[in-house]
PDB file of N, CA and C in Angstrom:
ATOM      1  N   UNK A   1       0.850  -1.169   0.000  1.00  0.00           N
ATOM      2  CA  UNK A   1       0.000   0.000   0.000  1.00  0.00           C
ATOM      3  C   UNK A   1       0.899   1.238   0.000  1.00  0.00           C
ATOM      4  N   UNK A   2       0.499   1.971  -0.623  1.00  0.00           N
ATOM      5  CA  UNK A   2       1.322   3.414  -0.658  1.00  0.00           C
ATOM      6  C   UNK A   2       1.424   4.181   0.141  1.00  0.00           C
ATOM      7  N   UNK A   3       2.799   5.234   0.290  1.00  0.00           N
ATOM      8  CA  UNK A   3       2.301   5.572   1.933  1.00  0.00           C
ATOM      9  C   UNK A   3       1.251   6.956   1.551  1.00  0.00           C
ATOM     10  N   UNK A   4       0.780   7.296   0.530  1.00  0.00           N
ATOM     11  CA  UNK A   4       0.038   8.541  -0.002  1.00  0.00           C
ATOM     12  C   UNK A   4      -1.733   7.616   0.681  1.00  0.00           C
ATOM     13  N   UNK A   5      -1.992   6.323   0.348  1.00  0.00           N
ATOM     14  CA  UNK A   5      -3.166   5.786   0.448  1.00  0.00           C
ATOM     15  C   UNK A   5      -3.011   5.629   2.171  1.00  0.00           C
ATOM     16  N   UNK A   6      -1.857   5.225   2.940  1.00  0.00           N
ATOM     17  CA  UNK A   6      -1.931   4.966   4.010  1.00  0.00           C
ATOM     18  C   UNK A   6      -2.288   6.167   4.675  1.00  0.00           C
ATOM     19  N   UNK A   7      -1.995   7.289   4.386  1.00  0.00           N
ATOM     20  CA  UNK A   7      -2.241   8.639   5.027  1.00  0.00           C
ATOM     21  C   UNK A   7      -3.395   8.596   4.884  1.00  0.00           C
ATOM     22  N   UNK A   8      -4.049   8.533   3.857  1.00  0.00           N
ATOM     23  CA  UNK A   8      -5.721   8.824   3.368  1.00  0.00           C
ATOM     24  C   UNK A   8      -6.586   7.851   4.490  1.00  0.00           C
ATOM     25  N   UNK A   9      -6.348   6.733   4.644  1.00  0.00           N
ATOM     26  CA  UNK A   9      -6.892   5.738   5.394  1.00  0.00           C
ATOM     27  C   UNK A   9      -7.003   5.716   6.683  1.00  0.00           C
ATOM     28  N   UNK A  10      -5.061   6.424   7.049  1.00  0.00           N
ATOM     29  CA  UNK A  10      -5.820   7.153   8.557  1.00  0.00           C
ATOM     30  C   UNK A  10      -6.248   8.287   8.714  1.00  0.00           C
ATOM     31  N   UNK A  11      -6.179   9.349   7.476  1.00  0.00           N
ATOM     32  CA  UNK A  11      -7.596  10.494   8.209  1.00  0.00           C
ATOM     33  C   UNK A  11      -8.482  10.056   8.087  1.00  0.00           C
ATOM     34  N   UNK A  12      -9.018   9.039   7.491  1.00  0.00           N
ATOM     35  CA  UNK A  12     -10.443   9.067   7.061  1.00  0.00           C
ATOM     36  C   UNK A  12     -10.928   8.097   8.904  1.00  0.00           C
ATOM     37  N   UNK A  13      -9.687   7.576   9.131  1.00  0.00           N
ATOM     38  CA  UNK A  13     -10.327   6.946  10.738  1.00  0.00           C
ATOM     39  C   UNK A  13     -10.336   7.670  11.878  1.00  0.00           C
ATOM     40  N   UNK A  14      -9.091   8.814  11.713  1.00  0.00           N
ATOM     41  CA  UNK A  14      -9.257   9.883  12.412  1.00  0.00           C
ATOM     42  C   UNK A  14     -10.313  10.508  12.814  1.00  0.00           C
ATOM     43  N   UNK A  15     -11.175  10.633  11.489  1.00  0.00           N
ATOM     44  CA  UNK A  15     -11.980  11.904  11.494  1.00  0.00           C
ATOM     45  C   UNK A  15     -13.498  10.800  11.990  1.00  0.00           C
ATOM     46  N   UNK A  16     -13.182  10.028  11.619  1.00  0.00           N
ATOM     47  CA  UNK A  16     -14.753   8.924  12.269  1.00  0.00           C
ATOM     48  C   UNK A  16     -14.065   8.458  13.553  1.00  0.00           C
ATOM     49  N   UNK A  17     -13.396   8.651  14.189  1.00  0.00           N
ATOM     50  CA  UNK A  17     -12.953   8.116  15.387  1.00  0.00           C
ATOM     51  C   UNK A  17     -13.148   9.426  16.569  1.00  0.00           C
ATOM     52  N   UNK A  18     -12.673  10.707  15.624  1.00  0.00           N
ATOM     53  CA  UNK A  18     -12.870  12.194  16.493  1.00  0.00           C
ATOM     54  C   UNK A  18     -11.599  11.689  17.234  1.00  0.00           C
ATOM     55  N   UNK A  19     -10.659  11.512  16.677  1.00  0.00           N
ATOM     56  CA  UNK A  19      -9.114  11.825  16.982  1.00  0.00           C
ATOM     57  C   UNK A  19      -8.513  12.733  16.458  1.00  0.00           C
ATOM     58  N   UNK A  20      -7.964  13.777  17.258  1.00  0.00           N
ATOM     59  CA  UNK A  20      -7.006  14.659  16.445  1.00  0.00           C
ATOM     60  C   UNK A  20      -6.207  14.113  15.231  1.00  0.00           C
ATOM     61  N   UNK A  21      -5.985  14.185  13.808  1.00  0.00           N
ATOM     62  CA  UNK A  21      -5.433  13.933  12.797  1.00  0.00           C
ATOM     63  C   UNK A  21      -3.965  13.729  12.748  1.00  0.00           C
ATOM     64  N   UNK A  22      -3.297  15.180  13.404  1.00  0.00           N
ATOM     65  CA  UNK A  22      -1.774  15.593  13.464  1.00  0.00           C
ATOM     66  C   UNK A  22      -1.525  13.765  14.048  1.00  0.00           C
ATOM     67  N   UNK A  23      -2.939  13.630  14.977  1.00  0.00           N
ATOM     68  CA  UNK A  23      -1.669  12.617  15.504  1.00  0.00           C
ATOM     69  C   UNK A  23      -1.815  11.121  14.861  1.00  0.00           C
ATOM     70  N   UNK A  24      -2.635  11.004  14.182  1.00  0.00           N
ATOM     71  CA  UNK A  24      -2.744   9.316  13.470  1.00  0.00           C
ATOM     72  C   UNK A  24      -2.239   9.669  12.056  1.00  0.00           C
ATOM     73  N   UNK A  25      -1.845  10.771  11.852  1.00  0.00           N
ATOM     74  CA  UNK A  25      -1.187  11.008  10.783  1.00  0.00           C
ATOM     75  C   UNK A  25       0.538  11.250  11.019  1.00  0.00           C
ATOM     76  N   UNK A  26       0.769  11.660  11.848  1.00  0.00           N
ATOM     77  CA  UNK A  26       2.073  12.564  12.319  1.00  0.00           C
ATOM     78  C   UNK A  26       2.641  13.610  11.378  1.00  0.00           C
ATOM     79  N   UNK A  27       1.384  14.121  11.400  1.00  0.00           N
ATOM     80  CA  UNK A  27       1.546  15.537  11.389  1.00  0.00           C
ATOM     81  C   UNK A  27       1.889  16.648  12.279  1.00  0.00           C
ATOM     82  N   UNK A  28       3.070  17.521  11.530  1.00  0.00           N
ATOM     83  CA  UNK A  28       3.188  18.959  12.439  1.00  0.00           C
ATOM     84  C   UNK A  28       2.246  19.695  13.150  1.00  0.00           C
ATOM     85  N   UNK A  29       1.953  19.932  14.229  1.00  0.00           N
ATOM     86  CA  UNK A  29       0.956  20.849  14.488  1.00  0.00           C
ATOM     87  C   UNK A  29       1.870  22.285  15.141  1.00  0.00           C
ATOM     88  N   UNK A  30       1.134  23.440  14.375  1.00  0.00           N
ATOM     89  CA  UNK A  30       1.675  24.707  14.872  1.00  0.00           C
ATOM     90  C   UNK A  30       0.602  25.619  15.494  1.00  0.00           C
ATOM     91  N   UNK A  31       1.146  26.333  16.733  1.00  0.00           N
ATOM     92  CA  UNK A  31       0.457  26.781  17.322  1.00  0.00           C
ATOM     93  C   UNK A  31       1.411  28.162  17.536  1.00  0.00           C
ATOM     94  N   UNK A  32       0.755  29.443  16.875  1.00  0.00           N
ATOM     95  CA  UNK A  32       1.295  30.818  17.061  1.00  0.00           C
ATOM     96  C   UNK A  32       0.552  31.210  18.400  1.00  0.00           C
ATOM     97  N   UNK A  33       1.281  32.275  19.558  1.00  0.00           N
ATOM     98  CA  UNK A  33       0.509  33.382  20.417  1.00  0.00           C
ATOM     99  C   UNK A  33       0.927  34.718  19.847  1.00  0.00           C
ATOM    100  N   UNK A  34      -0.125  35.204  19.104  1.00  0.00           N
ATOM    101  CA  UNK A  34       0.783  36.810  18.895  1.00  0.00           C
ATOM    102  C   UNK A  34       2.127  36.477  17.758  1.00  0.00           C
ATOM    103  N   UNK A  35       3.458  37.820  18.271  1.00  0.00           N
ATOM    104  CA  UNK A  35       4.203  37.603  18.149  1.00  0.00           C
ATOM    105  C   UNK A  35       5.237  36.993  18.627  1.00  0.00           C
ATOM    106  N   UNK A  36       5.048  36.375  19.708  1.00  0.00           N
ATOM    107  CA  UNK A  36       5.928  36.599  20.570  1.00  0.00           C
ATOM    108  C   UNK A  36       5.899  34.853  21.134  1.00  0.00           C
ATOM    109  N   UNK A  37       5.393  33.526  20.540  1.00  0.00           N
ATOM    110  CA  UNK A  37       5.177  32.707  21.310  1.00  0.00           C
ATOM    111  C   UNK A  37       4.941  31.596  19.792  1.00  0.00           C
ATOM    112  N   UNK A  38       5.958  30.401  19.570  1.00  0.00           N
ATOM    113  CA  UNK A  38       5.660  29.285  18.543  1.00  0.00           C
ATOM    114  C   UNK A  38       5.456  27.765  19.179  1.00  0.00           C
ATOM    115  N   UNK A  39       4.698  27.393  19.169  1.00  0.00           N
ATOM    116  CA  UNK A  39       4.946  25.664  19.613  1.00  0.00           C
ATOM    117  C   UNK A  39       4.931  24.940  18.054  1.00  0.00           C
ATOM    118  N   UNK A  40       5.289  24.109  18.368  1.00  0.00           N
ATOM    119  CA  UNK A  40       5.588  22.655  17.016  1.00  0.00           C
ATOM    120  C   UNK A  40       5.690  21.626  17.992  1.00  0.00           C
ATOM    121  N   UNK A  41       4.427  20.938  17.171  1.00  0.00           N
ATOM    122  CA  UNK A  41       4.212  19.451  17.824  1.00  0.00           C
ATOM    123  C   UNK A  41       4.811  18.598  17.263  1.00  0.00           C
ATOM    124  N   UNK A  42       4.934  17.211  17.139  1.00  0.00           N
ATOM    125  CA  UNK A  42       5.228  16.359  15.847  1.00  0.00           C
ATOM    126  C   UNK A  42       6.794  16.368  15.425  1.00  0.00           C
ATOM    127  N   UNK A  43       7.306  17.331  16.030  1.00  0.00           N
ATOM    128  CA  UNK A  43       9.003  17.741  15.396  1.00  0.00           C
ATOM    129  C   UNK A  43       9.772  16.408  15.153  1.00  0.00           C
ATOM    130  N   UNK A  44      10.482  16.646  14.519  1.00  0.00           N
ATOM    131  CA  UNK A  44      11.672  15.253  13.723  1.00  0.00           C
ATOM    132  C   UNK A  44      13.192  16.124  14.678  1.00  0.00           C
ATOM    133  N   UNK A  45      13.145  17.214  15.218  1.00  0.00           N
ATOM    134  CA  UNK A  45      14.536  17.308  15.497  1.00  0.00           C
ATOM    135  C   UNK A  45      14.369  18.956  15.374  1.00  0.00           C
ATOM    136  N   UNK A  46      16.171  19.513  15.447  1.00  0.00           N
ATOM    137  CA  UNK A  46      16.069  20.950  15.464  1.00  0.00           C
ATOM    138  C   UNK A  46      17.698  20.841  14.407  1.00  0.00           C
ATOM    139  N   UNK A  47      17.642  21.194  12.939  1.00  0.00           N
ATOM    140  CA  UNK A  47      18.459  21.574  12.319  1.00  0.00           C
ATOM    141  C   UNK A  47      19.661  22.778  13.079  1.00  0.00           C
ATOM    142  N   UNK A  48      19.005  23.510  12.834  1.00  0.00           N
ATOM    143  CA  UNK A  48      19.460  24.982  13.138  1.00  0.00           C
ATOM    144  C   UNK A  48      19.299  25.605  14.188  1.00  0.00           C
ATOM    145  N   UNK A  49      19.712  26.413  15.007  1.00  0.00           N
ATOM    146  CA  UNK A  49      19.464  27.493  16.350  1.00  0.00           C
ATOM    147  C   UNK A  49      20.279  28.249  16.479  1.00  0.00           C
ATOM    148  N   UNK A  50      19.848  29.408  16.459  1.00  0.00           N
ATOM    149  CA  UNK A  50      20.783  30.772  16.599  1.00  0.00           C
ATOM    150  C   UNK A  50      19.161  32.325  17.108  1.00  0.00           C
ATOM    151  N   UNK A  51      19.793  33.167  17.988  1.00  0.00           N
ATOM    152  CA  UNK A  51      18.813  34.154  18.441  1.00  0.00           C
ATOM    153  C   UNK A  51      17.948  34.760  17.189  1.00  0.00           C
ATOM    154  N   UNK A  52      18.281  34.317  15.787  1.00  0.00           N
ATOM    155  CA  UNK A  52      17.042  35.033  14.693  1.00  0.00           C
ATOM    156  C   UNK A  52      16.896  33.922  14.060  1.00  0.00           C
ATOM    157  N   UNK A  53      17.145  32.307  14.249  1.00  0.00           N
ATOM    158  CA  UNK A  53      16.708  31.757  13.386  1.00  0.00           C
ATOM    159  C   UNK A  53      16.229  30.435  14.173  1.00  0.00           C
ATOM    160  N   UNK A  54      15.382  29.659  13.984  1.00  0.00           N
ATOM    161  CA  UNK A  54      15.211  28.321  14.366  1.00  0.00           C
ATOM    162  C   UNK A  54      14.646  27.735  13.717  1.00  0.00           C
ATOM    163  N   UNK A  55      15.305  26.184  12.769  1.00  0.00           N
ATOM    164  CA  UNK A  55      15.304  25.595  11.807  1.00  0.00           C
ATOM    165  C   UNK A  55      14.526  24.074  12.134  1.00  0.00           C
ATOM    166  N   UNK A  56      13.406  23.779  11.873  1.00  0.00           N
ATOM    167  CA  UNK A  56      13.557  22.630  12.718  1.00  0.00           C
ATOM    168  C   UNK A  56      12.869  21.374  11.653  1.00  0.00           C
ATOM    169  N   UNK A  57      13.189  20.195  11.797  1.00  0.00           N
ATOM    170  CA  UNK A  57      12.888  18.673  10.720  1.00  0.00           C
ATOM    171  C   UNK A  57      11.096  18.427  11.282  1.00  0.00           C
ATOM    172  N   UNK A  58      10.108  18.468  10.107  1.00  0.00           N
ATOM    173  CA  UNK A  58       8.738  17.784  10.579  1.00  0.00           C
ATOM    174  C   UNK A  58       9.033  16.598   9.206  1.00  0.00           C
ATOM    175  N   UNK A  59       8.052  15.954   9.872  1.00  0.00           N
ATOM    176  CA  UNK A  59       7.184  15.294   8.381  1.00  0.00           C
ATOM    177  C   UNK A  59       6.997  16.128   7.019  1.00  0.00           C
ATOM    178  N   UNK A  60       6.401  17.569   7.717  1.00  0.00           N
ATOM    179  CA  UNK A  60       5.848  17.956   6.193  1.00  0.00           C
ATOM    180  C   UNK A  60       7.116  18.883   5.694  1.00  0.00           C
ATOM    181  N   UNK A  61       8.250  18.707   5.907  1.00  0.00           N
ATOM    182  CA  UNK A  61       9.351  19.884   5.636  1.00  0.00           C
ATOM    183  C   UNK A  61      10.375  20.443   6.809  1.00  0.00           C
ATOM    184  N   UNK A  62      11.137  21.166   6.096  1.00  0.00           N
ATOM    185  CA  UNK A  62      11.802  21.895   7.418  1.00  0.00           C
ATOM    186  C   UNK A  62      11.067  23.259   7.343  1.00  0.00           C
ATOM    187  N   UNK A  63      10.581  23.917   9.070  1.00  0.00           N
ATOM    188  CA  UNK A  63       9.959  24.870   9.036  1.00  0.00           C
ATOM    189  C   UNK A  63      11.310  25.992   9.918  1.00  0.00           C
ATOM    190  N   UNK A  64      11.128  26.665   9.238  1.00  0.00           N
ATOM    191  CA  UNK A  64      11.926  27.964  10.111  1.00  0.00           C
ATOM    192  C   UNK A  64      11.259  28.800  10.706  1.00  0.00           C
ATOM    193  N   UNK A  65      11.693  29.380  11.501  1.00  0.00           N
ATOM    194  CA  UNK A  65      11.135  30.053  12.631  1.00  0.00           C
ATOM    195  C   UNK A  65      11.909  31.773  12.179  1.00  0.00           C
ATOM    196  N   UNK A  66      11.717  32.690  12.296  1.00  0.00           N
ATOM    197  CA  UNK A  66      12.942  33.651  11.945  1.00  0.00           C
ATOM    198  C   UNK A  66      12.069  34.757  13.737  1.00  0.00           C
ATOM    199  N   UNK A  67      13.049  35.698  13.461  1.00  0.00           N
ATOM    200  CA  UNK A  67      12.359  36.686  14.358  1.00  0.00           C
ATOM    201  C   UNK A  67      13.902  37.333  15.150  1.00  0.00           C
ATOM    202  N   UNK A  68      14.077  37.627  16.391  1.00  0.00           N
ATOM    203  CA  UNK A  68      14.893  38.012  17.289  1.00  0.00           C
ATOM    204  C   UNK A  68      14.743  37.602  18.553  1.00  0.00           C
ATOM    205  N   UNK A  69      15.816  37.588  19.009  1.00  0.00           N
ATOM    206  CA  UNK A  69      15.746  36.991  20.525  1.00  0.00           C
ATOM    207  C   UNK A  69      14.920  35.900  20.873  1.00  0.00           C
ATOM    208  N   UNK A  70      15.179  35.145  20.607  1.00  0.00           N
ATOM    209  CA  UNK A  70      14.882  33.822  19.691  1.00  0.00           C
ATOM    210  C   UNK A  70      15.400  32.369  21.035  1.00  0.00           C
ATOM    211  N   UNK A  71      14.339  32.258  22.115  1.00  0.00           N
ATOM    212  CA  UNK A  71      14.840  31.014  22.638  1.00  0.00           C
ATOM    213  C   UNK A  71      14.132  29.944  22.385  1.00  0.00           C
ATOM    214  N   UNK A  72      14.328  28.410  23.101  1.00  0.00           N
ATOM    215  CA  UNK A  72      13.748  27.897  23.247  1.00  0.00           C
ATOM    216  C   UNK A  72      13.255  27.564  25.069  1.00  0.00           C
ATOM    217  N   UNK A  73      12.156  27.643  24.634  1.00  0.00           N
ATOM    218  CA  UNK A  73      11.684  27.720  26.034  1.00  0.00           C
ATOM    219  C   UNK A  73      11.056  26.346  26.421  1.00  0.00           C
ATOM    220  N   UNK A  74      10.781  25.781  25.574  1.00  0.00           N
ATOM    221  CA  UNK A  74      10.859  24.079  26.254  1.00  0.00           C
ATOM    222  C   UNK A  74      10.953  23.406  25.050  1.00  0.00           C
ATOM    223  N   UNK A  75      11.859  22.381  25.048  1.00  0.00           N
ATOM    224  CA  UNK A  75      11.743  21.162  24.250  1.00  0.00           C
ATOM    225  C   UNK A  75      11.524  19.658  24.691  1.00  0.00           C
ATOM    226  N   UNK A  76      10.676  19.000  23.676  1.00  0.00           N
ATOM    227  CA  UNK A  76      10.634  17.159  24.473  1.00  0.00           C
ATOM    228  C   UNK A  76      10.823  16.966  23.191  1.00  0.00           C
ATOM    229  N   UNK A  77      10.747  15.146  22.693  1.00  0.00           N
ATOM    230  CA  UNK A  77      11.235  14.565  21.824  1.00  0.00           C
ATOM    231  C   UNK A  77       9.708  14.766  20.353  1.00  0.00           C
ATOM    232  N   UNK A  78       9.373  15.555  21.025  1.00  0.00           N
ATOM    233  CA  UNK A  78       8.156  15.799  20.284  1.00  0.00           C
ATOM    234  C   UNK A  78       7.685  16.925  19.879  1.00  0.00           C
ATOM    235  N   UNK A  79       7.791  17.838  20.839  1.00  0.00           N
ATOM    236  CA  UNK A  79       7.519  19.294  21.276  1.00  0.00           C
ATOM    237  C   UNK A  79       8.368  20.011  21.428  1.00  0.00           C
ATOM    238  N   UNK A  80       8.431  21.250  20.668  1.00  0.00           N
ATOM    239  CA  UNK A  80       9.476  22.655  21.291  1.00  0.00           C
ATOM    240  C   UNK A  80       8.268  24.181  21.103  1.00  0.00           C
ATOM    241  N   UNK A  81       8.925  24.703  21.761  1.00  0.00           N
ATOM    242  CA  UNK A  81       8.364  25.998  22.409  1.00  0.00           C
ATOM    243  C   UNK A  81       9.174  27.058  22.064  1.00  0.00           C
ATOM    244  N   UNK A  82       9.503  27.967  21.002  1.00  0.00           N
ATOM    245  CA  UNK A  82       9.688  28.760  20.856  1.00  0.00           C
ATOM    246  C   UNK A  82       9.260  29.964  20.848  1.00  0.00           C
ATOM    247  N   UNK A  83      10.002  31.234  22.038  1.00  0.00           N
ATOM    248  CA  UNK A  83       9.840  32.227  22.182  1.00  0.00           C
ATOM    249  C   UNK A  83      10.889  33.694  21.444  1.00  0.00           C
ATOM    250  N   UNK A  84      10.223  34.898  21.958  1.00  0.00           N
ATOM    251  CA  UNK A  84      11.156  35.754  21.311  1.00  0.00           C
ATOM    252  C   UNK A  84      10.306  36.528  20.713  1.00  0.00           C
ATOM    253  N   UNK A  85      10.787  37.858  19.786  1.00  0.00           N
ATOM    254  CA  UNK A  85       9.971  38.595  18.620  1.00  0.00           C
ATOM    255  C   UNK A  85       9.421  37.736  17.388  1.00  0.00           C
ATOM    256  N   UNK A  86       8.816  37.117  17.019  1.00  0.00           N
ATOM    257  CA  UNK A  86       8.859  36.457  15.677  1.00  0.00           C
ATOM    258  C   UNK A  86       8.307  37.075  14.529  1.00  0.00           C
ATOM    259  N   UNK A  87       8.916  37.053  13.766  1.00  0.00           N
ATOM    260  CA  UNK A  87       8.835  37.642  11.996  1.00  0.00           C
ATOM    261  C   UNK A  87       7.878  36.862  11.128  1.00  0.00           C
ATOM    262  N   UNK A  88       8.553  35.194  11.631  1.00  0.00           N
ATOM    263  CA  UNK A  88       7.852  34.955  10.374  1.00  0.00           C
ATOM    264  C   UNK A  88       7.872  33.349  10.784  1.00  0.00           C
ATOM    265  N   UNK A  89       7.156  32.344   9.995  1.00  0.00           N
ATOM    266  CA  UNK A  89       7.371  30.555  10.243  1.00  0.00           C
ATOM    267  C   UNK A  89       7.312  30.314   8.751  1.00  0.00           C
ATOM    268  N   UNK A  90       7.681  29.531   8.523  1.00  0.00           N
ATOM    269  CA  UNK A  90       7.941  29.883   7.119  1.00  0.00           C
ATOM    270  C   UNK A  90       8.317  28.088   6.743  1.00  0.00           C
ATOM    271  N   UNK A  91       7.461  26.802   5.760  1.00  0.00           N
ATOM    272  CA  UNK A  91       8.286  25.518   5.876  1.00  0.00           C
ATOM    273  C   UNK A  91       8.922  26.187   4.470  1.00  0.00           C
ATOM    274  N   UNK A  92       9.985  24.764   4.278  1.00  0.00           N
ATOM    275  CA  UNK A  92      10.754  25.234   2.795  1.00  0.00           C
ATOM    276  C   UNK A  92       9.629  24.501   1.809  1.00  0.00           C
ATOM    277  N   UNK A  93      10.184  25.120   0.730  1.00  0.00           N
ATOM    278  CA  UNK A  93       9.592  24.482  -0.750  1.00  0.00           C
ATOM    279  C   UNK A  93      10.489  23.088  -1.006  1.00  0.00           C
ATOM    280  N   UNK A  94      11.490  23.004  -0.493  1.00  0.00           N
ATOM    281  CA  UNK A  94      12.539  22.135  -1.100  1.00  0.00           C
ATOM    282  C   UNK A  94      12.335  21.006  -0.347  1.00  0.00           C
ATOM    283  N   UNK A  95      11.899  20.168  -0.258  1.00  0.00           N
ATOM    284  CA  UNK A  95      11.919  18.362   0.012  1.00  0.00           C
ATOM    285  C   UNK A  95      11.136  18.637   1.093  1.00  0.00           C
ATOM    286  N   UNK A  96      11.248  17.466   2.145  1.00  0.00           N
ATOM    287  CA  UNK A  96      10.772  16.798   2.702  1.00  0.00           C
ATOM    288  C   UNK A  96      10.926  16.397   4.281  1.00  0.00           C
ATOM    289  N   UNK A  97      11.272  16.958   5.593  1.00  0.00           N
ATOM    290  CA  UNK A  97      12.362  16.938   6.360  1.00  0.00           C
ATOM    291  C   UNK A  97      13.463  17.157   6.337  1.00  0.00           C
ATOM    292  N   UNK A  98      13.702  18.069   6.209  1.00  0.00           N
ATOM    293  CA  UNK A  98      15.246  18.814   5.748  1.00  0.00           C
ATOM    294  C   UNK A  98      15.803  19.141   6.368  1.00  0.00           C
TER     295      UNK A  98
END
């Protein structure tokens, strides 16, 4: 089975089960506060970190984080919490977990 049909098969049980998706799919979930506050669920890892940039591996891409003063304010093997000014979240065009 393909993994394009396997995805399809678990939203479609997701959504008749009334399970959040992100998670029978493992999908990214992003959650903005304002400017000033990023969570990412689902994360594959953290490429990059520096005070204007945070680079990090999902399923659906690598998403960057840009902004200033730029921490992380909690991470688990799943979850990070990024704080600071933020500019922008931004995944790439280019592949796939990057």
């Amino acid at each position: 089975m393909s993994t394009r049909r396997v995805r399809g098969v678990r939203s479609s049980l997701a959504e008749t089960l009334d399970i959040p998706r992100e998670v029978v799919v493992d999908l990214p979930k992003l959650t903005m506060v304002g400017r000033f506050e990023v969570t990412l669920e689902n994360h594959k890892g953290i490429v990059e970190f520096h005070p204007t940039i945070v680079r990090l591996r999902t399923s659906a891409g690598a998403l960057a984080v840009t902004g200033s003063s730029l921490t992380l304010s909690e991470l688990s093997s799943s979850k990070v919490t990024i704080r600071g000014v933020i500019d922008s979240a931004q995944y790439s065009a280019t592949g796939r977990g990057q």
